[in-house]
Protein backbone atom coordinates (compact mmCIF):
# COMPACT_ATOMS: atom_id res chain seq x y z
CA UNK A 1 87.70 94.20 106.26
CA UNK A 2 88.38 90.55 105.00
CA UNK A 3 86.78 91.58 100.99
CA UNK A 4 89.06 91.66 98.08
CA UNK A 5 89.55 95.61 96.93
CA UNK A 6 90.87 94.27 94.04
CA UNK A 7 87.82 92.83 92.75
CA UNK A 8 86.95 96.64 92.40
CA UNK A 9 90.32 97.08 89.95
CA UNK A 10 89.71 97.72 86.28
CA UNK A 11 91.55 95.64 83.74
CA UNK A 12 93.87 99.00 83.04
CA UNK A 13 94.55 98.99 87.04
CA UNK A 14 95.41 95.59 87.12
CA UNK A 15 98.12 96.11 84.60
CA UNK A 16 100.16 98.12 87.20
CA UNK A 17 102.51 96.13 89.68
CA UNK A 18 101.45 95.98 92.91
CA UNK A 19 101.26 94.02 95.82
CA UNK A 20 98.37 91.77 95.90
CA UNK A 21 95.41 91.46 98.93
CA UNK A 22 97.23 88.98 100.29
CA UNK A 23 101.10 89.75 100.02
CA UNK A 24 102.01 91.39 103.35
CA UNK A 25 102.39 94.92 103.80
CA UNK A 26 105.96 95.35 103.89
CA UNK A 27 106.83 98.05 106.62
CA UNK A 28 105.46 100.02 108.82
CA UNK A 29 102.66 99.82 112.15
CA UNK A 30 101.10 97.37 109.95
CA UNK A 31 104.46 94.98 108.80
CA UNK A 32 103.26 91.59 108.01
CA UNK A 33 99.62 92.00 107.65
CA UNK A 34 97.93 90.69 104.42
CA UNK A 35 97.05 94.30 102.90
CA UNK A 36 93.60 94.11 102.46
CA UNK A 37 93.81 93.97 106.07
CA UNK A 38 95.47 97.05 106.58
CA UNK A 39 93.25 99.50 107.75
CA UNK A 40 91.63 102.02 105.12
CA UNK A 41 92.68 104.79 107.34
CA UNK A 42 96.31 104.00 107.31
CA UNK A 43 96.18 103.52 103.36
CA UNK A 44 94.93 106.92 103.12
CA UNK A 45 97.76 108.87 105.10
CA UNK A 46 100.43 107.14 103.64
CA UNK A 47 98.45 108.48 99.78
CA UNK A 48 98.64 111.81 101.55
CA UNK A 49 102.18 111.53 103.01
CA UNK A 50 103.52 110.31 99.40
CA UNK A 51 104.38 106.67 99.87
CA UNK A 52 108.05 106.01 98.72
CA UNK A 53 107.17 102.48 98.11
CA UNK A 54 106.39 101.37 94.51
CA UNK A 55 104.36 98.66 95.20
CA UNK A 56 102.67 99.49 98.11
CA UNK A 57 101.81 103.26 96.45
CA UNK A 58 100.51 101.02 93.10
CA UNK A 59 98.56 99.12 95.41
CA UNK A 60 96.50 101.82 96.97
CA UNK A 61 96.10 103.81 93.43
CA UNK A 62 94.71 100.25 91.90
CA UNK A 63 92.38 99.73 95.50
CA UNK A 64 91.56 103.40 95.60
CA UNK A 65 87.87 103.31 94.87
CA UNK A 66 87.33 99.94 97.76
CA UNK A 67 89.75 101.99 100.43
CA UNK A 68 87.05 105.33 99.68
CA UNK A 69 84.49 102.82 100.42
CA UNK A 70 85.51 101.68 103.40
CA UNK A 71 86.31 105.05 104.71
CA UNK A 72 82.21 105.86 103.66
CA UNK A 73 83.28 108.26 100.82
């Protein structure tokens, strides 16, 4: 991966609080990786399963249309 999905973010996106590309993903297969480094795929099932986390949920709503990308949507 290694891009920025936020760079994809509008201005009314960025206005929710989130984690950013680089904080680490908090818990989880993936604990301690920086989160744009956390695997599209795994983004995507915890969308589907309802993440309970705040941030991490905000994060994936405001990286949405870069984690469809990388999943070729």
């Amino acid at each position: 991966m290694g891009c920025s999905r936020q760079s994809h973010m509008t201005s009314n996106q960025k206005r929710h609080p989130a984690l950013t590309d680089t904080d680490a993903m908090p818990f989880g297969k993936h604990k301690g990786v920086p989160m744009q480094d956390v695997p599209a795929s795994y983004l995507r099932w915890l969308k589907d399963e309802g993440c309970s986390d705040e941030r991490v949920a905000n994060y994936i709503h405001n990286s949405w249309d870069a984690i469809r990308q990388e999943l070729g949507e």
